[in-house]
ModelCIF file with pLDDT and N, C-alpha, C, O atoms, coordinates in Angstrom:
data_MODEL
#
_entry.id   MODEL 
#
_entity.id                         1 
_entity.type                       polymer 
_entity.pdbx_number_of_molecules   1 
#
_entity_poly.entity_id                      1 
_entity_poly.type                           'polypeptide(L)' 
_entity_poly.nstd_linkage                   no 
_entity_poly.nstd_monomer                   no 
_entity_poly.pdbx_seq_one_letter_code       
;(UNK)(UNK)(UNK)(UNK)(UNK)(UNK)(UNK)(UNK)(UNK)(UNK)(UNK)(UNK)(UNK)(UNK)(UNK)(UNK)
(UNK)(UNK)(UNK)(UNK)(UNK)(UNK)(UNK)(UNK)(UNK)(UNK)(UNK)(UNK)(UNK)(UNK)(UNK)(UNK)
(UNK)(UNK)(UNK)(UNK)(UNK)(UNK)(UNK)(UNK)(UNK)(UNK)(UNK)(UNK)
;
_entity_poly.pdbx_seq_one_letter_code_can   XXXXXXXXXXXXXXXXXXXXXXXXXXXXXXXXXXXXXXXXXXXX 
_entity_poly.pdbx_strand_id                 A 
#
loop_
_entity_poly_seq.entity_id 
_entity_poly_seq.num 
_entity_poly_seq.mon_id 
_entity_poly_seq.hetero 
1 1  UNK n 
1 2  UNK n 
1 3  UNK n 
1 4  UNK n 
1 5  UNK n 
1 6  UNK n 
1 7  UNK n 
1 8  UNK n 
1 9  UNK n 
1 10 UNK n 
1 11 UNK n 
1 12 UNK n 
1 13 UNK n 
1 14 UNK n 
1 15 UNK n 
1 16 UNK n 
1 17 UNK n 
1 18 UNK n 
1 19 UNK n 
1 20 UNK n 
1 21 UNK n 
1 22 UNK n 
1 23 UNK n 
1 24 UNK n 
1 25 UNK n 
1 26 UNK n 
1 27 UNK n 
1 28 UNK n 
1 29 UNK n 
1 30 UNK n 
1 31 UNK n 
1 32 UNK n 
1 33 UNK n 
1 34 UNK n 
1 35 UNK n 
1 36 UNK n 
1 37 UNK n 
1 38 UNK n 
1 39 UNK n 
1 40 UNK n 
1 41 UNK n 
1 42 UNK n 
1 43 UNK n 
1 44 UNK n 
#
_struct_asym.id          A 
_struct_asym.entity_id   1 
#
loop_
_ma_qa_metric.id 
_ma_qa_metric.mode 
_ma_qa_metric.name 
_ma_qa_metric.software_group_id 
_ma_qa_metric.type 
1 global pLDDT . pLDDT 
2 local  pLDDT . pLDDT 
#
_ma_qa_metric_global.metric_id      1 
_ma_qa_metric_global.metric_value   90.27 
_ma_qa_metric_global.model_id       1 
_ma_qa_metric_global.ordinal_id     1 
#
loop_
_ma_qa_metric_local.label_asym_id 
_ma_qa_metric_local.label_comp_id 
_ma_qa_metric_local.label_seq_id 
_ma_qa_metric_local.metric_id 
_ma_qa_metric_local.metric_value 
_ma_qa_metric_local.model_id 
_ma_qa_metric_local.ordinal_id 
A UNK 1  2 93.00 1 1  
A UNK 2  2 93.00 1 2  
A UNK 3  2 90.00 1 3  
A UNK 4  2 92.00 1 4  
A UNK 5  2 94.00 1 5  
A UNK 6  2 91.00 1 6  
A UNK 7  2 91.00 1 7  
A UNK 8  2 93.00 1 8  
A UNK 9  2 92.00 1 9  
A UNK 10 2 90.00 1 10 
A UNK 11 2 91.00 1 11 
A UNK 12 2 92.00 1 12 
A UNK 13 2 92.00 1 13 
A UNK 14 2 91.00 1 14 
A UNK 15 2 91.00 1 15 
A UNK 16 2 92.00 1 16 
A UNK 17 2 91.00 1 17 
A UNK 18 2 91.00 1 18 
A UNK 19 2 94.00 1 19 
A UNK 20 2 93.00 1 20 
A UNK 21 2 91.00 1 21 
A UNK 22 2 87.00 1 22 
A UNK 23 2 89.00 1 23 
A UNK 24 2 89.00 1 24 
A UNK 25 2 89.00 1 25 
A UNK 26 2 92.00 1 26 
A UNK 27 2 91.00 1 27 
A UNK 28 2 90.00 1 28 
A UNK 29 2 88.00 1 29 
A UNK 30 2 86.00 1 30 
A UNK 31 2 87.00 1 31 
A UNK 32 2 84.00 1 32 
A UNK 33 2 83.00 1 33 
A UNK 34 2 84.00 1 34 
A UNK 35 2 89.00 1 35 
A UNK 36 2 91.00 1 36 
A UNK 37 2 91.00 1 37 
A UNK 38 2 88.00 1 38 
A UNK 39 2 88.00 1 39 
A UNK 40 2 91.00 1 40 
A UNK 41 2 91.00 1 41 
A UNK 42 2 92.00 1 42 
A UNK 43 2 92.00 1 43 
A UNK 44 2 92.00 1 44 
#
loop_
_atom_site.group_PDB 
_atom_site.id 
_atom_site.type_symbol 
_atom_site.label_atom_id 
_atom_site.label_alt_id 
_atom_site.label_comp_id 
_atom_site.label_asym_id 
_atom_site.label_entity_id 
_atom_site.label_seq_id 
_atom_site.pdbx_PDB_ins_code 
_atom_site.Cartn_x 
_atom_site.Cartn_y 
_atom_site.Cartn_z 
_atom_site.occupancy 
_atom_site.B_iso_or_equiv 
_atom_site.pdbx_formal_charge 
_atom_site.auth_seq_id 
_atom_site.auth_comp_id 
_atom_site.auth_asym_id 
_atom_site.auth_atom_id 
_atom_site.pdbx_PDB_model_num 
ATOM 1   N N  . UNK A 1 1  ? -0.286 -52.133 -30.207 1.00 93.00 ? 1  UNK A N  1 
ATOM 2   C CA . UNK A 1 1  ? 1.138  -51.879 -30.412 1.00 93.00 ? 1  UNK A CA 1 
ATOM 3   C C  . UNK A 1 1  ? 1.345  -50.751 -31.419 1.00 93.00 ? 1  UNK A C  1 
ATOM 4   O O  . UNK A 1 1  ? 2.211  -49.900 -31.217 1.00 93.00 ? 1  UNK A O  1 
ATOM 5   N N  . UNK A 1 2  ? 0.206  -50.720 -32.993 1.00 93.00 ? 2  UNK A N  1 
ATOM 6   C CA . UNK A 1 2  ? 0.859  -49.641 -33.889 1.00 93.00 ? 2  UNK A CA 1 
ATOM 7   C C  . UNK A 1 2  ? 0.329  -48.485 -32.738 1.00 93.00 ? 2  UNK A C  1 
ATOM 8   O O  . UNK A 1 2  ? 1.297  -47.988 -32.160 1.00 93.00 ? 2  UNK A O  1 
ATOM 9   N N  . UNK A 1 3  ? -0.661 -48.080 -32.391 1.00 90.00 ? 3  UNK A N  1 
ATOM 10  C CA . UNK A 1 3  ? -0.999 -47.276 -31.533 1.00 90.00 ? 3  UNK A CA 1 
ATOM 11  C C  . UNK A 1 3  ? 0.151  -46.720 -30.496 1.00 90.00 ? 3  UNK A C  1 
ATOM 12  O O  . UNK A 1 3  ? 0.465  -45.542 -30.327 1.00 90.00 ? 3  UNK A O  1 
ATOM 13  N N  . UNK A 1 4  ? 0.528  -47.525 -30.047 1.00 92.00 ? 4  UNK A N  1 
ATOM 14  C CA . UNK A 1 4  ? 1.443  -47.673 -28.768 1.00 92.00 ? 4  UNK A CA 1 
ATOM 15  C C  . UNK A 1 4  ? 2.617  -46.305 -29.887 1.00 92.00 ? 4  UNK A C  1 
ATOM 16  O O  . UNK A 1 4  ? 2.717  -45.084 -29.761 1.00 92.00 ? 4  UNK A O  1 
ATOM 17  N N  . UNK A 1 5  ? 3.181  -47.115 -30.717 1.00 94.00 ? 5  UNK A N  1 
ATOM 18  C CA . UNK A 1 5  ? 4.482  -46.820 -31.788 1.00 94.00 ? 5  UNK A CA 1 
ATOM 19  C C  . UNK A 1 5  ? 3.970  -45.005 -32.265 1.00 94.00 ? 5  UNK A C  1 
ATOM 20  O O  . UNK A 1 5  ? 4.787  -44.084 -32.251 1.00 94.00 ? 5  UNK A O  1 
ATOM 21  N N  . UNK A 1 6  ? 2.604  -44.840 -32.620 1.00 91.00 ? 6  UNK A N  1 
ATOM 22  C CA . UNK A 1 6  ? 2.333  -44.019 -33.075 1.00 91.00 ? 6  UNK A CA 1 
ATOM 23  C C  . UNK A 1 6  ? 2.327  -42.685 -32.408 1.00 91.00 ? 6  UNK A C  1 
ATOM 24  O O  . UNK A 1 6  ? 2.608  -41.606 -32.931 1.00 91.00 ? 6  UNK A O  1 
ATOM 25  N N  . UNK A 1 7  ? 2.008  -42.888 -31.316 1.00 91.00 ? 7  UNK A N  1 
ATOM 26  C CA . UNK A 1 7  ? 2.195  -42.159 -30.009 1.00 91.00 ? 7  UNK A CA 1 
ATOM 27  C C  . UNK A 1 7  ? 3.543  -41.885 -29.499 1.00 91.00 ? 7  UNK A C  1 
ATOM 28  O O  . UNK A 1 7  ? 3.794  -40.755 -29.079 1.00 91.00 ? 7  UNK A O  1 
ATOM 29  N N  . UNK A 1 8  ? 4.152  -42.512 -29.495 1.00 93.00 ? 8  UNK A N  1 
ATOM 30  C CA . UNK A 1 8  ? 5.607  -42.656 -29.083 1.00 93.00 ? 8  UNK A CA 1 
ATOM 31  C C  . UNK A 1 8  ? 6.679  -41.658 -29.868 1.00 93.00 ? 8  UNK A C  1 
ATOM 32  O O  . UNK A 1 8  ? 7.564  -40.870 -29.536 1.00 93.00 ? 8  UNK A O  1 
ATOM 33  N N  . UNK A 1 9  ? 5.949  -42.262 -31.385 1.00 92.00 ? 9  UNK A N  1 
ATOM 34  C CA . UNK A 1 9  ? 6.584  -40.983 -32.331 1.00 92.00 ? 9  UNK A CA 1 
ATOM 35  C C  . UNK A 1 9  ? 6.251  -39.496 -32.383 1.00 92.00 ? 9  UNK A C  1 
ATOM 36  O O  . UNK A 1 9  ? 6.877  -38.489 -32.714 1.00 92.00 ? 9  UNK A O  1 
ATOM 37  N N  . UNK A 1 10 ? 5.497  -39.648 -32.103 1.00 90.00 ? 10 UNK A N  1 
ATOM 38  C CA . UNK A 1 10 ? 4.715  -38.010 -31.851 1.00 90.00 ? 10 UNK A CA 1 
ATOM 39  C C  . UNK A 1 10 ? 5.431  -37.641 -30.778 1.00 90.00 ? 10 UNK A C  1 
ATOM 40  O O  . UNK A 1 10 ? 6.102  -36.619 -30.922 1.00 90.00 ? 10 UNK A O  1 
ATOM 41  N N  . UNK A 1 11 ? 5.473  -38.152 -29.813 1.00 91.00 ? 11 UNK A N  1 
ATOM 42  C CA . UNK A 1 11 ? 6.192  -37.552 -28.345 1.00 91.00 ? 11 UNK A CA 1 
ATOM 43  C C  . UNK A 1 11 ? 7.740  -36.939 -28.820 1.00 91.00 ? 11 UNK A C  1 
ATOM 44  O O  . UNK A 1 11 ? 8.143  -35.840 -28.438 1.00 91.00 ? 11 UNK A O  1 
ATOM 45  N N  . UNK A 1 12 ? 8.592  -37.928 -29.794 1.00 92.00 ? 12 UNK A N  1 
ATOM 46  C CA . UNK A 1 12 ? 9.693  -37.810 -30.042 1.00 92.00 ? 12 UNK A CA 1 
ATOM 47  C C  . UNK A 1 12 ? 10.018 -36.569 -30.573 1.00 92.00 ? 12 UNK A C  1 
ATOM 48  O O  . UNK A 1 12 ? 10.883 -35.760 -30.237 1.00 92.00 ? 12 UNK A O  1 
ATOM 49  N N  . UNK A 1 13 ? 9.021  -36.543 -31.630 1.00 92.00 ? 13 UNK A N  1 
ATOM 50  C CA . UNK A 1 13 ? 9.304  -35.431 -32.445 1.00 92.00 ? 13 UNK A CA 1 
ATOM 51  C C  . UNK A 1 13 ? 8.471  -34.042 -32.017 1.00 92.00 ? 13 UNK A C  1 
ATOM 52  O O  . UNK A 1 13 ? 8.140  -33.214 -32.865 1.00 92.00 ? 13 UNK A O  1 
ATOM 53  N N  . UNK A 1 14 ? 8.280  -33.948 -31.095 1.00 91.00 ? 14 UNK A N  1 
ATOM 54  C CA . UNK A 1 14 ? 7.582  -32.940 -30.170 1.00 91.00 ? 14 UNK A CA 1 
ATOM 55  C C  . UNK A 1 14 ? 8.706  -31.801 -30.053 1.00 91.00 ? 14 UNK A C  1 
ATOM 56  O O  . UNK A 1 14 ? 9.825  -32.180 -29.708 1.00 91.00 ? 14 UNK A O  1 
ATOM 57  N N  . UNK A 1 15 ? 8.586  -30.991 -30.206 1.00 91.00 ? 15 UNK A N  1 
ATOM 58  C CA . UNK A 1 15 ? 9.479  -29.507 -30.132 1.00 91.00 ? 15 UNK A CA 1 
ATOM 59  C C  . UNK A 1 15 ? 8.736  -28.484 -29.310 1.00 91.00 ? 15 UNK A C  1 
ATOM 60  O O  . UNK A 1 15 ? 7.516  -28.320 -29.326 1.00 91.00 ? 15 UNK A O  1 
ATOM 61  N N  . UNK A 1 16 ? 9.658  -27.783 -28.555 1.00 92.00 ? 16 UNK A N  1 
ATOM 62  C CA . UNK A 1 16 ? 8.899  -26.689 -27.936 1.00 92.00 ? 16 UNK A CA 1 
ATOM 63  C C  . UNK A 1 16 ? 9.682  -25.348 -28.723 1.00 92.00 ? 16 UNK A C  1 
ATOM 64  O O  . UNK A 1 16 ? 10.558 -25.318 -29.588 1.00 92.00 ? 16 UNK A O  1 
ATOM 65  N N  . UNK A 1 17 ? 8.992  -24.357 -28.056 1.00 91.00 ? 17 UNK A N  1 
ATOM 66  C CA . UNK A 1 17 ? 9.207  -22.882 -29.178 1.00 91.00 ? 17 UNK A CA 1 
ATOM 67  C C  . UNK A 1 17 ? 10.650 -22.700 -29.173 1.00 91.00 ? 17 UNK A C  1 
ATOM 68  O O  . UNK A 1 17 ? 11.561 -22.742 -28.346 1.00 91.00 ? 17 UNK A O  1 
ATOM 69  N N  . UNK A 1 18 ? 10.499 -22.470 -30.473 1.00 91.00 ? 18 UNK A N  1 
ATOM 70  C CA . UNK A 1 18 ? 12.327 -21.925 -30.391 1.00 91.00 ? 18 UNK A CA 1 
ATOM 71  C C  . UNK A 1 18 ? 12.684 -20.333 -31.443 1.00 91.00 ? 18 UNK A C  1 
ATOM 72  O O  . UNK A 1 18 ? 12.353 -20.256 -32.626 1.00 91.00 ? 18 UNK A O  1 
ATOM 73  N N  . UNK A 1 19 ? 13.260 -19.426 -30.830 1.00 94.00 ? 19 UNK A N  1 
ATOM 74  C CA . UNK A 1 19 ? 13.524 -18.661 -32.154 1.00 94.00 ? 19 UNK A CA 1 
ATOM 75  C C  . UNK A 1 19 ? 12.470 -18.001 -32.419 1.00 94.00 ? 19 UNK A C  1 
ATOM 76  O O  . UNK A 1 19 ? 11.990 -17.549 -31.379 1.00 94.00 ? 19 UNK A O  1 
ATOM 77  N N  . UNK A 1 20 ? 11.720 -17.660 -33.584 1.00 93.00 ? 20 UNK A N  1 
ATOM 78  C CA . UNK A 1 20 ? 10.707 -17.290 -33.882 1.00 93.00 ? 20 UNK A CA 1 
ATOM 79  C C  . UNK A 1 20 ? 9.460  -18.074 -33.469 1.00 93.00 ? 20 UNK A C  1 
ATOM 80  O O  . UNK A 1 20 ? 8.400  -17.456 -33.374 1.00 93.00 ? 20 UNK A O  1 
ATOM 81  N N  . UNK A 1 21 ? 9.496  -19.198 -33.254 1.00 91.00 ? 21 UNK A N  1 
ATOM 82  C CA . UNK A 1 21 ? 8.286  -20.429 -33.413 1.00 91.00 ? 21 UNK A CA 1 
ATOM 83  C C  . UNK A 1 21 ? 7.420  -19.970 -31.842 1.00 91.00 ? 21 UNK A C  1 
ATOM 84  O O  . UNK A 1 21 ? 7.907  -20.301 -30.761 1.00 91.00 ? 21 UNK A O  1 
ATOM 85  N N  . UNK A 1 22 ? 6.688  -19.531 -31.894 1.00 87.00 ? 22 UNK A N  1 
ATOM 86  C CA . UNK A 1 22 ? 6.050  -18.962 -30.609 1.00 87.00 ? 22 UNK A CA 1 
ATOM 87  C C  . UNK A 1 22 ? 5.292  -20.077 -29.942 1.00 87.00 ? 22 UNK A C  1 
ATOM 88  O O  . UNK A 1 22 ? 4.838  -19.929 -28.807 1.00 87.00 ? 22 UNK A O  1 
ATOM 89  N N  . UNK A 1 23 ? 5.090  -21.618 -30.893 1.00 89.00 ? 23 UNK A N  1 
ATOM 90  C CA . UNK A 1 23 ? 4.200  -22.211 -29.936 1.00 89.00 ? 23 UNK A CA 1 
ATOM 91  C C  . UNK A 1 23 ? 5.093  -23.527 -30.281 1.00 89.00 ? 23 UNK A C  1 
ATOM 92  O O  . UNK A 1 23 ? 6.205  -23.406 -30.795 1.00 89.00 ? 23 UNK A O  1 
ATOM 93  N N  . UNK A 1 24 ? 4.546  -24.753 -29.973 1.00 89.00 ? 24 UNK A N  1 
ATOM 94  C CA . UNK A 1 24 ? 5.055  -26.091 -29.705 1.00 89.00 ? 24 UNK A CA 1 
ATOM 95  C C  . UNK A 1 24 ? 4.386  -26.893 -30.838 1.00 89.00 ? 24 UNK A C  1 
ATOM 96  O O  . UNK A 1 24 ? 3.171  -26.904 -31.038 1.00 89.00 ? 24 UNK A O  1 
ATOM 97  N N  . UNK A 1 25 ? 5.267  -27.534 -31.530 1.00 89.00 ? 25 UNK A N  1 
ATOM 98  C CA . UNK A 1 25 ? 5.393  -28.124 -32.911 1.00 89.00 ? 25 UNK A CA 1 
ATOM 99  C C  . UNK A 1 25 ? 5.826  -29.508 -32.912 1.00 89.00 ? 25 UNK A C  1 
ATOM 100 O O  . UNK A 1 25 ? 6.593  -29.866 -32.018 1.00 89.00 ? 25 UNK A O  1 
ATOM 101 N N  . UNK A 1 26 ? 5.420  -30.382 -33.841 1.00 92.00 ? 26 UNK A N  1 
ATOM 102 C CA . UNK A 1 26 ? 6.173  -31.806 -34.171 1.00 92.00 ? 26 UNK A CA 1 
ATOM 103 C C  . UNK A 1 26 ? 6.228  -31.468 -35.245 1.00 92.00 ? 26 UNK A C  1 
ATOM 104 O O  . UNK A 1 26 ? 5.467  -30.906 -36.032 1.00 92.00 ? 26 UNK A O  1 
ATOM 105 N N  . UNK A 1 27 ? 7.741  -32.056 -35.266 1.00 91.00 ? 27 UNK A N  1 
ATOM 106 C CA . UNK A 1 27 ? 8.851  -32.250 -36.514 1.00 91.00 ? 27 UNK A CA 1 
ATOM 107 C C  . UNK A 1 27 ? 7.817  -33.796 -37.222 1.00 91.00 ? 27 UNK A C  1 
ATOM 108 O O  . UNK A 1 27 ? 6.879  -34.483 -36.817 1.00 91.00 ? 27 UNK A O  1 
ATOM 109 N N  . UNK A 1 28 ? 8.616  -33.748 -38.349 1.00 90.00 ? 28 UNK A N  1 
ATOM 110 C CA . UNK A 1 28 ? 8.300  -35.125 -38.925 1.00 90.00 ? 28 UNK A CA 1 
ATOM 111 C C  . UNK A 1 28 ? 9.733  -35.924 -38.455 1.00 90.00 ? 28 UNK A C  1 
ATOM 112 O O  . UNK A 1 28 ? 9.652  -37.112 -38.144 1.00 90.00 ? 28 UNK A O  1 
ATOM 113 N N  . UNK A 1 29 ? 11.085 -35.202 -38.415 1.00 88.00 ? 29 UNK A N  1 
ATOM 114 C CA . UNK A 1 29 ? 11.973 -36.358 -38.081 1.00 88.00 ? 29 UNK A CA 1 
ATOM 115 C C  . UNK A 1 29 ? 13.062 -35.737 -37.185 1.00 88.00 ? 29 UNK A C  1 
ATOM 116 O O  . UNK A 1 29 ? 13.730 -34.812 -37.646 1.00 88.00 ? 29 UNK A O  1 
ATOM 117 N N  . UNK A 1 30 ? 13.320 -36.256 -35.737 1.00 86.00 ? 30 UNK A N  1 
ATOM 118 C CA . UNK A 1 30 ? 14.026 -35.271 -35.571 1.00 86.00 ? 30 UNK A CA 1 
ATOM 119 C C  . UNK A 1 30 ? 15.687 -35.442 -35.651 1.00 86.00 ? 30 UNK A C  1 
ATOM 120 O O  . UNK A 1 30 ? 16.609 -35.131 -34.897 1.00 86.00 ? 30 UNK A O  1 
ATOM 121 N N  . UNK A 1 31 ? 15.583 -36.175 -37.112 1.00 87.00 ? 31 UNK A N  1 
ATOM 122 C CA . UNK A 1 31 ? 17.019 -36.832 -37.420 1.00 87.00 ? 31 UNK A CA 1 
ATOM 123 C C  . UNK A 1 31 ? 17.483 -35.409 -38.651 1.00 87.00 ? 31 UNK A C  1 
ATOM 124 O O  . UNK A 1 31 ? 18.522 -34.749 -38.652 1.00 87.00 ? 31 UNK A O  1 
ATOM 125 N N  . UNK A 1 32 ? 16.586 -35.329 -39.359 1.00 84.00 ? 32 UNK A N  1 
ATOM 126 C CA . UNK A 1 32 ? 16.210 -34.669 -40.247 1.00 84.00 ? 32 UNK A CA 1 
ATOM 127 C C  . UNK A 1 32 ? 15.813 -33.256 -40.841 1.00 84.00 ? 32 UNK A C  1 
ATOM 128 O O  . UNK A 1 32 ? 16.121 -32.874 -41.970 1.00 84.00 ? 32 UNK A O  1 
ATOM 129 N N  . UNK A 1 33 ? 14.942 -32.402 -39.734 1.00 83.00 ? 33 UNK A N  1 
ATOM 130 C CA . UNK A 1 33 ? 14.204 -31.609 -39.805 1.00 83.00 ? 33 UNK A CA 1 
ATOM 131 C C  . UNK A 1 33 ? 14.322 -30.388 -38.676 1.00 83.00 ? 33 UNK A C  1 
ATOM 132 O O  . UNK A 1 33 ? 14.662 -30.541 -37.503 1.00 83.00 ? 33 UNK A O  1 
ATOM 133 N N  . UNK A 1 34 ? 14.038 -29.413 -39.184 1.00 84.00 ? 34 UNK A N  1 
ATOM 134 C CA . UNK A 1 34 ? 14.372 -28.387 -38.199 1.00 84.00 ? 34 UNK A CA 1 
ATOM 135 C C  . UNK A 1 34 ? 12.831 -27.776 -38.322 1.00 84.00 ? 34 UNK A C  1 
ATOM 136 O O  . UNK A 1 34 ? 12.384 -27.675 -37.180 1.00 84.00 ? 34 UNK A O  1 
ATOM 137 N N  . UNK A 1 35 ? 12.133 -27.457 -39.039 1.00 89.00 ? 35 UNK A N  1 
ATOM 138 C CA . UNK A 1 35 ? 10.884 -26.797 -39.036 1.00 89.00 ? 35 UNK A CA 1 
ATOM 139 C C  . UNK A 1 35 ? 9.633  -27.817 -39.448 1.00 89.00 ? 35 UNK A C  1 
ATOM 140 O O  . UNK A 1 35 ? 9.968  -28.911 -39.903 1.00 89.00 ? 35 UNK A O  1 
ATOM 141 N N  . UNK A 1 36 ? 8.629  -27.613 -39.356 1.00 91.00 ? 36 UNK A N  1 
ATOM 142 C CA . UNK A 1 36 ? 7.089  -28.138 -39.428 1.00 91.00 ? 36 UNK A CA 1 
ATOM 143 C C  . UNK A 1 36 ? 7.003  -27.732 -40.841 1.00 91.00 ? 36 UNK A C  1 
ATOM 144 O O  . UNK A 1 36 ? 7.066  -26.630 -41.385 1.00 91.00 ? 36 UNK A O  1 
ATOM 145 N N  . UNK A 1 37 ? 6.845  -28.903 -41.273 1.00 91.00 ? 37 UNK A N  1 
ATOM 146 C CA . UNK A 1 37 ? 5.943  -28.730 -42.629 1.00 91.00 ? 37 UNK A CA 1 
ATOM 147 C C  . UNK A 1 37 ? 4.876  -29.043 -42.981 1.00 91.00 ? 37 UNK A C  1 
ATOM 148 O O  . UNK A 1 37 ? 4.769  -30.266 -42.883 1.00 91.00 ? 37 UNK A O  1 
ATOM 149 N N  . UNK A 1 38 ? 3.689  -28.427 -43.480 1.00 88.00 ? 38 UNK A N  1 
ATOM 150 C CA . UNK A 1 38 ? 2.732  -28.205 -43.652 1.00 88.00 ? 38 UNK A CA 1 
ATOM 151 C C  . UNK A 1 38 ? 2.082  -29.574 -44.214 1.00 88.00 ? 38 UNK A C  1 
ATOM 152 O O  . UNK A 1 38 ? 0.943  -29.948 -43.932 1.00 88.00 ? 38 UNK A O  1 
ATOM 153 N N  . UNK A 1 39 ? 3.017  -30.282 -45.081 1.00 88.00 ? 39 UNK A N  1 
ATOM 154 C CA . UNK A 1 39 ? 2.076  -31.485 -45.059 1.00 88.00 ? 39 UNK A CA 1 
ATOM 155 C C  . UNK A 1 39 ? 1.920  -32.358 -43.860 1.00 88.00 ? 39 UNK A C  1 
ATOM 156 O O  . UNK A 1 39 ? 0.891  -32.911 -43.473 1.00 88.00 ? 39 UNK A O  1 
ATOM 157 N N  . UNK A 1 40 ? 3.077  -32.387 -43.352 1.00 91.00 ? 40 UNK A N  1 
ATOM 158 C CA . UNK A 1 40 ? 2.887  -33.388 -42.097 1.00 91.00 ? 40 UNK A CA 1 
ATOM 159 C C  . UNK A 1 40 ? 2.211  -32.425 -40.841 1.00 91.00 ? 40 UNK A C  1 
ATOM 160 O O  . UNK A 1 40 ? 1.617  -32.996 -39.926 1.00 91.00 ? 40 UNK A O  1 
ATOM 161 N N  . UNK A 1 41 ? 2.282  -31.595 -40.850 1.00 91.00 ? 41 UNK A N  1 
ATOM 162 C CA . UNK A 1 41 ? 1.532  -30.762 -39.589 1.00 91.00 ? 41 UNK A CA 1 
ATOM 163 C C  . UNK A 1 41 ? 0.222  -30.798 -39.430 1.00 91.00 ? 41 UNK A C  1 
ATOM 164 O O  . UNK A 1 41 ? -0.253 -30.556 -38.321 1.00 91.00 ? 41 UNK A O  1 
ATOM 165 N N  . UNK A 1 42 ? -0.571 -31.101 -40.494 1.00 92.00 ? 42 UNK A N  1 
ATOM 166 C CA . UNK A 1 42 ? -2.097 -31.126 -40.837 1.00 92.00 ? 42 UNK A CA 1 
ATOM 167 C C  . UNK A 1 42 ? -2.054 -32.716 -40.292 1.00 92.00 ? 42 UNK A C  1 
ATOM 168 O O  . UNK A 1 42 ? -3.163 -33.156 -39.987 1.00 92.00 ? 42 UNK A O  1 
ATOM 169 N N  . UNK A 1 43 ? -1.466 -33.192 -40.209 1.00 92.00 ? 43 UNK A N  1 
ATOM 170 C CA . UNK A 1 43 ? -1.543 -35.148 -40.511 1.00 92.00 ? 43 UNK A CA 1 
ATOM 171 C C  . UNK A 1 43 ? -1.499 -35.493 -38.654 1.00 92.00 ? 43 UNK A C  1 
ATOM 172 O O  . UNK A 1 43 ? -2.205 -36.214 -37.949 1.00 92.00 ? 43 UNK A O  1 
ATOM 173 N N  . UNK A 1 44 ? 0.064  -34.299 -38.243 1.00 92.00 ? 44 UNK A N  1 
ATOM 174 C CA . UNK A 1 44 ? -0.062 -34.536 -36.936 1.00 92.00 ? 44 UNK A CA 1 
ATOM 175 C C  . UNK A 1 44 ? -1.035 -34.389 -35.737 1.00 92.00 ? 44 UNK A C  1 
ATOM 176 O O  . UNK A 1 44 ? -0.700 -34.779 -34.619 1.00 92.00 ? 44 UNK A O  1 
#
């Protein structure tokens, strides 16, 4: 199940290129966040 959840979130916060961003990114929230930040991008 955390597996299941963990996955699920990743999908959510999945972004494709926008603007400058030439490739496809996860947000940490996509309540929250407009760009990838470097701590959570290494994690994702």
């Amino acid at each position: 199940l955390l597996a299941a959840r963990a996955i699920t979130t990743l999908a959510w916060n999945w972004r494709a290129p926008i603007a400058e961003l030439t490739a496809d990114g996860c947000i940490p929230s996509p309540f929250a966040y407009r760009g990838y930040w470097g701590w959570d991008s290494w994690k994702h």
